[in-house]
PDB file of N, CA and C in Angstrom:
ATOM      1  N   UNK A   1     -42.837 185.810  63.523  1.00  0.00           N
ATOM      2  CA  UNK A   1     -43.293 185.352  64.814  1.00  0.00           C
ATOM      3  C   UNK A   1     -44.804 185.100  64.766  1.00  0.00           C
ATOM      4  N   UNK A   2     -45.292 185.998  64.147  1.00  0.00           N
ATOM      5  CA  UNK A   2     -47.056 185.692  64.228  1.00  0.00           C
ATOM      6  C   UNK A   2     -47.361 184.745  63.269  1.00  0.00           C
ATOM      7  N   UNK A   3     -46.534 183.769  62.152  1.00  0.00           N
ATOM      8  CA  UNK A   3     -46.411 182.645  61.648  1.00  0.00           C
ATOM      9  C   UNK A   3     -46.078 181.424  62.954  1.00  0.00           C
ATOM     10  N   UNK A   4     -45.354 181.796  63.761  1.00  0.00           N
ATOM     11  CA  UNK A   4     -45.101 180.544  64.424  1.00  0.00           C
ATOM     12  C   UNK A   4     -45.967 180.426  65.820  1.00  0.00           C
ATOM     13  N   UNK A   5     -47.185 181.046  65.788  1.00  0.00           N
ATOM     14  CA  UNK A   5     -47.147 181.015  67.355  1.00  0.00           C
ATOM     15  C   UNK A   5     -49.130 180.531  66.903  1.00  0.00           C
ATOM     16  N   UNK A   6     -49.539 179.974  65.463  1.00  0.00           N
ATOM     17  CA  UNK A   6     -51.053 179.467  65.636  1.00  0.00           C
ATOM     18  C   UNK A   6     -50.238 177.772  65.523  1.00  0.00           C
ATOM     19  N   UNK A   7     -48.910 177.757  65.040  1.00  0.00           N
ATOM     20  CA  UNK A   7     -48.213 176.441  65.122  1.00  0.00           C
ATOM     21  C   UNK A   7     -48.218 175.970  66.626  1.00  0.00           C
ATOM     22  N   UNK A   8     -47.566 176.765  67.641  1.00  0.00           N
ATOM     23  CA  UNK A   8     -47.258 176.438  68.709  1.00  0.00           C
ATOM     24  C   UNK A   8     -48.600 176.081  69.043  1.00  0.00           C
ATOM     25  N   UNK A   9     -49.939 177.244  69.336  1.00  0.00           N
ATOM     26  CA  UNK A   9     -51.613 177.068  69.782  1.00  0.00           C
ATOM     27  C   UNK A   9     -51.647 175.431  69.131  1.00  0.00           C
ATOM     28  N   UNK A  10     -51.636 175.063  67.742  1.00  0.00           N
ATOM     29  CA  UNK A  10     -52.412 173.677  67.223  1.00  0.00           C
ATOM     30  C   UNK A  10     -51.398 172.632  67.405  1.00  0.00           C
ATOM     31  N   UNK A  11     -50.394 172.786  68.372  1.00  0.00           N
ATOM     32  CA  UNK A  11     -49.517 171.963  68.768  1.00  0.00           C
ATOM     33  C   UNK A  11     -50.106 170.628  69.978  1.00  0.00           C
ATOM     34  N   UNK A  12     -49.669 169.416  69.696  1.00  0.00           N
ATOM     35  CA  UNK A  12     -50.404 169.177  71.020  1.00  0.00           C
ATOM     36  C   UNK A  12     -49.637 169.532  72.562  1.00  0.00           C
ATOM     37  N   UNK A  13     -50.271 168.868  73.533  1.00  0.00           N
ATOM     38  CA  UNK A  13     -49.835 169.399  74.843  1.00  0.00           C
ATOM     39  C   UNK A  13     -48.840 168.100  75.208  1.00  0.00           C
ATOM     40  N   UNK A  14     -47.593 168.505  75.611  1.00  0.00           N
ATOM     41  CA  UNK A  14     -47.328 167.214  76.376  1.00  0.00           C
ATOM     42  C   UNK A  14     -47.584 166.477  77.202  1.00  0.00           C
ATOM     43  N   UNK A  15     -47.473 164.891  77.501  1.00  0.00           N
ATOM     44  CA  UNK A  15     -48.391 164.004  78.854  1.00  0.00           C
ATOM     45  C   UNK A  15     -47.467 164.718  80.144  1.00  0.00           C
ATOM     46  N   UNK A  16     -46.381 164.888  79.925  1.00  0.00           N
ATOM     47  CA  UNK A  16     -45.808 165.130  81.575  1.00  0.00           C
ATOM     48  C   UNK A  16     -46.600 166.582  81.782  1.00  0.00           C
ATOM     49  N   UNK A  17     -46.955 167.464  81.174  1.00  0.00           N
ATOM     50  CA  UNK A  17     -47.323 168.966  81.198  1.00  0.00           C
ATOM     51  C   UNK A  17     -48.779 168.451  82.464  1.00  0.00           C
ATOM     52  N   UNK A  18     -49.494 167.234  82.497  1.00  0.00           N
ATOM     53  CA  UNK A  18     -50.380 167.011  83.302  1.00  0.00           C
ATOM     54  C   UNK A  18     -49.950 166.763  84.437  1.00  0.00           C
ATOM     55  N   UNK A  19     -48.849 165.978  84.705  1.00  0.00           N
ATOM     56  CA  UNK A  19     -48.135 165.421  86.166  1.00  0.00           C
ATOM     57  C   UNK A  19     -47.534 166.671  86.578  1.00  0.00           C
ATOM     58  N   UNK A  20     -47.076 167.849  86.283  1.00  0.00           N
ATOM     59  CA  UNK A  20     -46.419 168.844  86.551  1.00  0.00           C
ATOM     60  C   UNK A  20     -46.960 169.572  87.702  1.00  0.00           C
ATOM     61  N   UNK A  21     -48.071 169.557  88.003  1.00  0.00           N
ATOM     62  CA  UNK A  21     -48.904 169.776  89.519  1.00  0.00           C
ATOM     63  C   UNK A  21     -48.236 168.866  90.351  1.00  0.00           C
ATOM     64  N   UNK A  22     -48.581 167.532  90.464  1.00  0.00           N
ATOM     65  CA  UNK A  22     -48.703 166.679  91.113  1.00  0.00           C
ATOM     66  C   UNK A  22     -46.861 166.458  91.602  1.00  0.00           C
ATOM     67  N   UNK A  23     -46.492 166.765  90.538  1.00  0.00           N
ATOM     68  CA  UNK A  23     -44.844 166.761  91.400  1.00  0.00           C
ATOM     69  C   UNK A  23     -44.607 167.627  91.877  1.00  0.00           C
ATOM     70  N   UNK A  24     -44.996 168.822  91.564  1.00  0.00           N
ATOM     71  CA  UNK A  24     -44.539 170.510  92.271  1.00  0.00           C
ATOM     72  C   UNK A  24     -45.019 169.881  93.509  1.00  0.00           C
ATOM     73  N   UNK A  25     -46.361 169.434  93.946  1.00  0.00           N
ATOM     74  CA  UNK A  25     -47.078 169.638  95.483  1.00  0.00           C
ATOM     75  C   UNK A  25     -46.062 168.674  96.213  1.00  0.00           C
ATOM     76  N   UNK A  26     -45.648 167.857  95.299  1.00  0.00           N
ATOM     77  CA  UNK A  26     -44.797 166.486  96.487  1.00  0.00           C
ATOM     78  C   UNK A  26     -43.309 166.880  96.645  1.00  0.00           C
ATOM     79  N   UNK A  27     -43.305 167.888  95.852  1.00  0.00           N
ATOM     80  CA  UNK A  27     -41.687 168.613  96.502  1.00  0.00           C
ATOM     81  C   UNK A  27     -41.660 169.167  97.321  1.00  0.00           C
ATOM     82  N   UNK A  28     -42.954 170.257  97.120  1.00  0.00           N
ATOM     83  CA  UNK A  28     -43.769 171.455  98.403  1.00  0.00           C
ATOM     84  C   UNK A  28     -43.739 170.138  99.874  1.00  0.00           C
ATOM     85  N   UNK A  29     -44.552 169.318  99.896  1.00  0.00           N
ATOM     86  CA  UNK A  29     -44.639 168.302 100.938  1.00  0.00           C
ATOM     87  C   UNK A  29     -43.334 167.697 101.796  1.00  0.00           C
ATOM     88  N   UNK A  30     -42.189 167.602 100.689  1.00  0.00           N
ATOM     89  CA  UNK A  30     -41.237 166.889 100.740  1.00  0.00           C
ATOM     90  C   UNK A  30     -40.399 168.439 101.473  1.00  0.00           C
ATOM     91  N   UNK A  31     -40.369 169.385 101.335  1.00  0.00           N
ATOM     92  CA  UNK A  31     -39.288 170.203 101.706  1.00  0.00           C
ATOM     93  C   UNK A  31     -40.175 170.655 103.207  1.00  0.00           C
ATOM     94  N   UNK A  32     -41.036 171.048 103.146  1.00  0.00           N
ATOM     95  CA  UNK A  32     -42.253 171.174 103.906  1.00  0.00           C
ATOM     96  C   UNK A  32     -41.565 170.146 105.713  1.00  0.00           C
ATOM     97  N   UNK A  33     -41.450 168.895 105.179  1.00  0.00           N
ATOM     98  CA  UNK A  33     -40.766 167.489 106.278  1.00  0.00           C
ATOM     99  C   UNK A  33     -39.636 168.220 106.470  1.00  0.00           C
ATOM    100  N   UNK A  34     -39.074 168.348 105.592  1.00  0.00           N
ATOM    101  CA  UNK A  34     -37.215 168.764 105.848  1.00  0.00           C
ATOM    102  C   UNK A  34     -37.158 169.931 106.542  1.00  0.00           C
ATOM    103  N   UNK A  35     -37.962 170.976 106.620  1.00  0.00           N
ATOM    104  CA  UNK A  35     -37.845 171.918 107.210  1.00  0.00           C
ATOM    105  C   UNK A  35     -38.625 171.602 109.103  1.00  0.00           C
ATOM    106  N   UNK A  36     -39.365 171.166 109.137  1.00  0.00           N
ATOM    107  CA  UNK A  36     -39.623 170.536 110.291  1.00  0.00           C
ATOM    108  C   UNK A  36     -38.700 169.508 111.453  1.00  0.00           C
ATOM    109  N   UNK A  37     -38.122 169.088 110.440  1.00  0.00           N
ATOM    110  CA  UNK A  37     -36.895 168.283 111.380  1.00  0.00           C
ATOM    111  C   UNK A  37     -35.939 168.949 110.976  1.00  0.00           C
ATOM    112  N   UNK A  38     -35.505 169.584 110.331  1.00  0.00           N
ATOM    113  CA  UNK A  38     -33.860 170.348 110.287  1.00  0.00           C
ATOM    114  C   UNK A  38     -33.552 171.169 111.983  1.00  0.00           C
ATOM    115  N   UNK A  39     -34.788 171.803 112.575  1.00  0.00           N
ATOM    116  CA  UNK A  39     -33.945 172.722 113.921  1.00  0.00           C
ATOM    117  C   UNK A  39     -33.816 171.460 114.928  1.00  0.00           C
ATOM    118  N   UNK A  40     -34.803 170.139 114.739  1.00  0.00           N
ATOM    119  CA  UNK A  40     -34.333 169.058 116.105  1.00  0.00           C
ATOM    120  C   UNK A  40     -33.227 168.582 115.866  1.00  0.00           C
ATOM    121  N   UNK A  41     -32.769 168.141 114.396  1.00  0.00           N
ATOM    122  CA  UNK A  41     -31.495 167.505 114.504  1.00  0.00           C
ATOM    123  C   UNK A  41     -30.249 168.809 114.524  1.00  0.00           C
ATOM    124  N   UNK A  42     -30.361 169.596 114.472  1.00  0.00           N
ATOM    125  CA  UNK A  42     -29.205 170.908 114.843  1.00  0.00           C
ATOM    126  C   UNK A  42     -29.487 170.682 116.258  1.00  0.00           C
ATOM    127  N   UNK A  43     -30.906 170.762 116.798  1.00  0.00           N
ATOM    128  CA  UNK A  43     -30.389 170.504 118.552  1.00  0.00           C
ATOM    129  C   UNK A  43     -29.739 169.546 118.774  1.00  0.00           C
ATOM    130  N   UNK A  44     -29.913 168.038 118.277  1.00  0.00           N
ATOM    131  CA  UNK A  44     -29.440 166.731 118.582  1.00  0.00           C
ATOM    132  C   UNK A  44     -27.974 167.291 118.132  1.00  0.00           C
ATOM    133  N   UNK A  45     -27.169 167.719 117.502  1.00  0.00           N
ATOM    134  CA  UNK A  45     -25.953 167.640 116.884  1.00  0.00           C
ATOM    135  C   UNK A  45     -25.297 168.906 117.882  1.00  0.00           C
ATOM    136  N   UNK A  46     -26.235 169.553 118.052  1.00  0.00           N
ATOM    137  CA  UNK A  46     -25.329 170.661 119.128  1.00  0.00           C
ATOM    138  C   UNK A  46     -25.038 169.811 120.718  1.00  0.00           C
ATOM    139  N   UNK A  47     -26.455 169.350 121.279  1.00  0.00           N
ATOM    140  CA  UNK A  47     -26.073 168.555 122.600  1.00  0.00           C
ATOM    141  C   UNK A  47     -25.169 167.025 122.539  1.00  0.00           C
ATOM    142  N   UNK A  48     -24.856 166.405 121.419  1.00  0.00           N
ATOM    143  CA  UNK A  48     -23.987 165.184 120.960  1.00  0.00           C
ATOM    144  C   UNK A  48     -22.258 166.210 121.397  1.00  0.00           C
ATOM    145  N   UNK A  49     -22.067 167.705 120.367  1.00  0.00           N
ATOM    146  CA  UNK A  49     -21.056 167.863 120.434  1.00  0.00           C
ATOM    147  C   UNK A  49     -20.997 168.517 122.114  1.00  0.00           C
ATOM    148  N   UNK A  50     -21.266 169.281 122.747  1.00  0.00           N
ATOM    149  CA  UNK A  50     -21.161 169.590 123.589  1.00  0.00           C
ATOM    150  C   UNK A  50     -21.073 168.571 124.778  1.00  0.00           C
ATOM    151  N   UNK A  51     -21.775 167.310 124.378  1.00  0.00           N
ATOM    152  CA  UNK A  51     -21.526 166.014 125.486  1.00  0.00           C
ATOM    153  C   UNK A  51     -20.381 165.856 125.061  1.00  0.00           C
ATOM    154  N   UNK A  52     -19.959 165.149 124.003  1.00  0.00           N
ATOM    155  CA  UNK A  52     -18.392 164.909 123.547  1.00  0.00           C
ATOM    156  C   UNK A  52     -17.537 165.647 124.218  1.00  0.00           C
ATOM    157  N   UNK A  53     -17.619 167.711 124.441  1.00  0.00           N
ATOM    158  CA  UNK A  53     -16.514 168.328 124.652  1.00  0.00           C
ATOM    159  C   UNK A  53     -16.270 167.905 126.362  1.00  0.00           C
ATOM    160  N   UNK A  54     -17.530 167.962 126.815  1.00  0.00           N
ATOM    161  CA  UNK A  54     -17.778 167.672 128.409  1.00  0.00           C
ATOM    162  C   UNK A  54     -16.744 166.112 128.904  1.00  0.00           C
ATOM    163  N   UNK A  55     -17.132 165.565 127.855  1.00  0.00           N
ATOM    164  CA  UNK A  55     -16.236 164.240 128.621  1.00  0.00           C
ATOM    165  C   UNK A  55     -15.037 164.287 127.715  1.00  0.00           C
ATOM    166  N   UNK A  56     -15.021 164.651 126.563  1.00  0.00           N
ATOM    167  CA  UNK A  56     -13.242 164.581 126.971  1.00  0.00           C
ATOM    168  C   UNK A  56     -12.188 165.955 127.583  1.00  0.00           C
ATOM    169  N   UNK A  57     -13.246 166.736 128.152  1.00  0.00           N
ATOM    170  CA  UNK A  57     -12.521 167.950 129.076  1.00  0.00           C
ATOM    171  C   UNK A  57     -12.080 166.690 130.563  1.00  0.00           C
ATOM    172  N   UNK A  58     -12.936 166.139 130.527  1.00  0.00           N
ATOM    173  CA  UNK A  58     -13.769 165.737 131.945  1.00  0.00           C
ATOM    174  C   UNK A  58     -12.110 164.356 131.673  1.00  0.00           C
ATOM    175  N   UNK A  59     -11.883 163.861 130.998  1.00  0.00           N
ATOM    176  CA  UNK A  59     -10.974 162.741 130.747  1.00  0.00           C
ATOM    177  C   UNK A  59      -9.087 162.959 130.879  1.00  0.00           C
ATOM    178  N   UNK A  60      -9.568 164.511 130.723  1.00  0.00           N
ATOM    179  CA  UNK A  60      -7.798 164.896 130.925  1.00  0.00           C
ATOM    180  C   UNK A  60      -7.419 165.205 131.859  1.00  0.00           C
ATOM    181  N   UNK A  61      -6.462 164.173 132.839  1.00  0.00           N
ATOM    182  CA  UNK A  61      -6.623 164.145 134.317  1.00  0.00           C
ATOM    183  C   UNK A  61      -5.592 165.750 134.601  1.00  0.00           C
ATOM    184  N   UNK A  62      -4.492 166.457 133.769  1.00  0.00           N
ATOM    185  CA  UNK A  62      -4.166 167.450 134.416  1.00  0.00           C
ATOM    186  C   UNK A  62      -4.918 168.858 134.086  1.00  0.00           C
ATOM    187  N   UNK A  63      -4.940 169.574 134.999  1.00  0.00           N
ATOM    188  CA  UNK A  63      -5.595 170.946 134.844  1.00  0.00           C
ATOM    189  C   UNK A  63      -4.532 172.084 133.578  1.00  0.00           C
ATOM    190  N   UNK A  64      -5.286 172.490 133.343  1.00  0.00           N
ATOM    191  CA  UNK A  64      -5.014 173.745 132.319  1.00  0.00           C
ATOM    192  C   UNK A  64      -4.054 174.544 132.864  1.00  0.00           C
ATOM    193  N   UNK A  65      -2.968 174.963 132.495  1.00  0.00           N
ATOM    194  CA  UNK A  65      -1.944 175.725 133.070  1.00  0.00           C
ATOM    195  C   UNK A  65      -2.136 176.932 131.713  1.00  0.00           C
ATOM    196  N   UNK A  66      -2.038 178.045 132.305  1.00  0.00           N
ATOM    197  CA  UNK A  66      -1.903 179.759 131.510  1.00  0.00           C
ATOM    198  C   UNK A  66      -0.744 179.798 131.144  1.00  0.00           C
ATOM    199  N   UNK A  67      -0.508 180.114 129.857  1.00  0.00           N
ATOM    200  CA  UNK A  67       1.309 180.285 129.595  1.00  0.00           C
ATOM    201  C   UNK A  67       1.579 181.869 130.552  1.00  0.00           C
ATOM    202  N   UNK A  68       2.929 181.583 130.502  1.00  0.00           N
ATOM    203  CA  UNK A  68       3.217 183.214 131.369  1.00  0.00           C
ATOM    204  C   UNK A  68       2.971 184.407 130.086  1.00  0.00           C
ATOM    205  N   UNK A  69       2.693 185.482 130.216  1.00  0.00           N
ATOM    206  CA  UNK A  69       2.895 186.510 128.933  1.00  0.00           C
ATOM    207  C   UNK A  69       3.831 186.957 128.511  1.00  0.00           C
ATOM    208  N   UNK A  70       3.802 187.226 127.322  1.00  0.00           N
ATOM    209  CA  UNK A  70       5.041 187.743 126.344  1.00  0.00           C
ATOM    210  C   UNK A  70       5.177 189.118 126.634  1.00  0.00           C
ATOM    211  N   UNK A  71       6.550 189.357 127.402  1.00  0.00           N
ATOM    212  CA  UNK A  71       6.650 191.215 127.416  1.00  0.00           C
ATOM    213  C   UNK A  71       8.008 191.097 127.122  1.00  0.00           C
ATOM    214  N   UNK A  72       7.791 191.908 125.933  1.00  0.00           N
ATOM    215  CA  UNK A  72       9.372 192.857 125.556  1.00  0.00           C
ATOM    216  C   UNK A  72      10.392 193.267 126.242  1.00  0.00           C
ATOM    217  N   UNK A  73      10.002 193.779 127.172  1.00  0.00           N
ATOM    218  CA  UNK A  73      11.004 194.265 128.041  1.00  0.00           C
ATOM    219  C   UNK A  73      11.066 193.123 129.432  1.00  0.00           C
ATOM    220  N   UNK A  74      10.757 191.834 129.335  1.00  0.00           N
ATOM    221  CA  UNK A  74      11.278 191.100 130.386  1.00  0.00           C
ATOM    222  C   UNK A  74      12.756 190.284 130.249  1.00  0.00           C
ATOM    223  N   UNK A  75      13.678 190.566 130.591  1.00  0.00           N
ATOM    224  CA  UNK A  75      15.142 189.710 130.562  1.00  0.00           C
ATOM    225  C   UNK A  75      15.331 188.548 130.181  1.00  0.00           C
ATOM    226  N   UNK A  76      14.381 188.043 130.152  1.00  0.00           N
ATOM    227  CA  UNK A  76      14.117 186.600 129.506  1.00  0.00           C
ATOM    228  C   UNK A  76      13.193 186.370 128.788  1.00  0.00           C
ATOM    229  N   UNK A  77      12.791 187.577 128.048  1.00  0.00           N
ATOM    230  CA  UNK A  77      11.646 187.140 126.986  1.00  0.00           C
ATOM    231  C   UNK A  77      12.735 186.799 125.562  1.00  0.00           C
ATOM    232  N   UNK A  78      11.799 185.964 124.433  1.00  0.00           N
ATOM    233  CA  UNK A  78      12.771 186.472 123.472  1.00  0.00           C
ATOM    234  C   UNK A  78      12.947 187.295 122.799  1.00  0.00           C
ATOM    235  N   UNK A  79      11.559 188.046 122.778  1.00  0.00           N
ATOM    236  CA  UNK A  79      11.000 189.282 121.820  1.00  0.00           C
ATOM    237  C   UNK A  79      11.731 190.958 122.888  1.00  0.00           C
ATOM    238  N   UNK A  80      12.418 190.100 123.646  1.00  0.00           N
ATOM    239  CA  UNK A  80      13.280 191.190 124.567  1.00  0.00           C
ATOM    240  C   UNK A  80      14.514 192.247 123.445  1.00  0.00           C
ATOM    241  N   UNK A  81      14.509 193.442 122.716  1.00  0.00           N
ATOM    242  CA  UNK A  81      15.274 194.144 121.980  1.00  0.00           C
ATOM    243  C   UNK A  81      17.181 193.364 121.760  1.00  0.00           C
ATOM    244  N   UNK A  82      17.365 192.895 122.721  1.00  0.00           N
ATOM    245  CA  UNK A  82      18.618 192.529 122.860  1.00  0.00           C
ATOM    246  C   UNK A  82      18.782 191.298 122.046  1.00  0.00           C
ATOM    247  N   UNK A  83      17.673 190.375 122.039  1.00  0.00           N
ATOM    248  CA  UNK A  83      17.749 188.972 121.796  1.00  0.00           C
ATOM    249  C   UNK A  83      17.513 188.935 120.351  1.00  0.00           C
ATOM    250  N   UNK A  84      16.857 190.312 119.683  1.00  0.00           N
ATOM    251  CA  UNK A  84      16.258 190.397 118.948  1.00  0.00           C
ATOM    252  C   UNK A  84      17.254 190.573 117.581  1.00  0.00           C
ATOM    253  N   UNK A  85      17.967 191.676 118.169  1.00  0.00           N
ATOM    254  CA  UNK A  85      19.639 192.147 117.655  1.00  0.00           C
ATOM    255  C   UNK A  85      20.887 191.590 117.636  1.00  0.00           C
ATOM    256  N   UNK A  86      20.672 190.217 118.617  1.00  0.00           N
ATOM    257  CA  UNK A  86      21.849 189.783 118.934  1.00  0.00           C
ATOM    258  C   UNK A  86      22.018 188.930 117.782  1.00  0.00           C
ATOM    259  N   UNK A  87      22.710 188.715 116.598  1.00  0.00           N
ATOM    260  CA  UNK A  87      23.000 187.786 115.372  1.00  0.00           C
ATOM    261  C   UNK A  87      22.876 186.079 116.052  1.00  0.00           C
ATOM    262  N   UNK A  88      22.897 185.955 117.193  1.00  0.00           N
ATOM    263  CA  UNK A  88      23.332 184.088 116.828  1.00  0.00           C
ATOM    264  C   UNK A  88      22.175 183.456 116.968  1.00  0.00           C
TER     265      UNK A  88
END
């Protein structure tokens, strides 16, 4: 190792090893933008979907009906013990 490393020192330097600043800062710059507009367009994309849900709630002319609830022991449920046992 202490043979290969006055090789590496009298080695020359590579040309990109100089641009290697100059692109790090324009990524820094570049993510720097992206992070500045990333929370407006999450607002724009939250108030787009929430307009969307508003008008097509707003478009379905009948109202929301509640199903009745499921109880076991009602005579006409199916989960009623009888219905449950009965083979057909």
């Amino acid at each position: 190792m202490n043979d290969l490393l006055p090789h590496l020192r009298d080695a020359p330097v590579p040309d990109a090893l100089g641009a290697l600043d100059d692109a790090v800062l324009a990524a820094l710059a570049t993510r720097r933008r992206e992070q500045a507009t990333g929370p407006r367009l999450l607002a724009l994309a939250a108030l787009l979907s929430l307009g969307t849900g508003v008008a097509a709630g707003s478009i379905s002319g009948s109202p929301a009906v509640a199903a009745p609830p499921l109880s076991p022991f009602a005579s006409n449920s199916v989960l009623a013990p009888s219905t449950l046992l009965d083979p057909r």
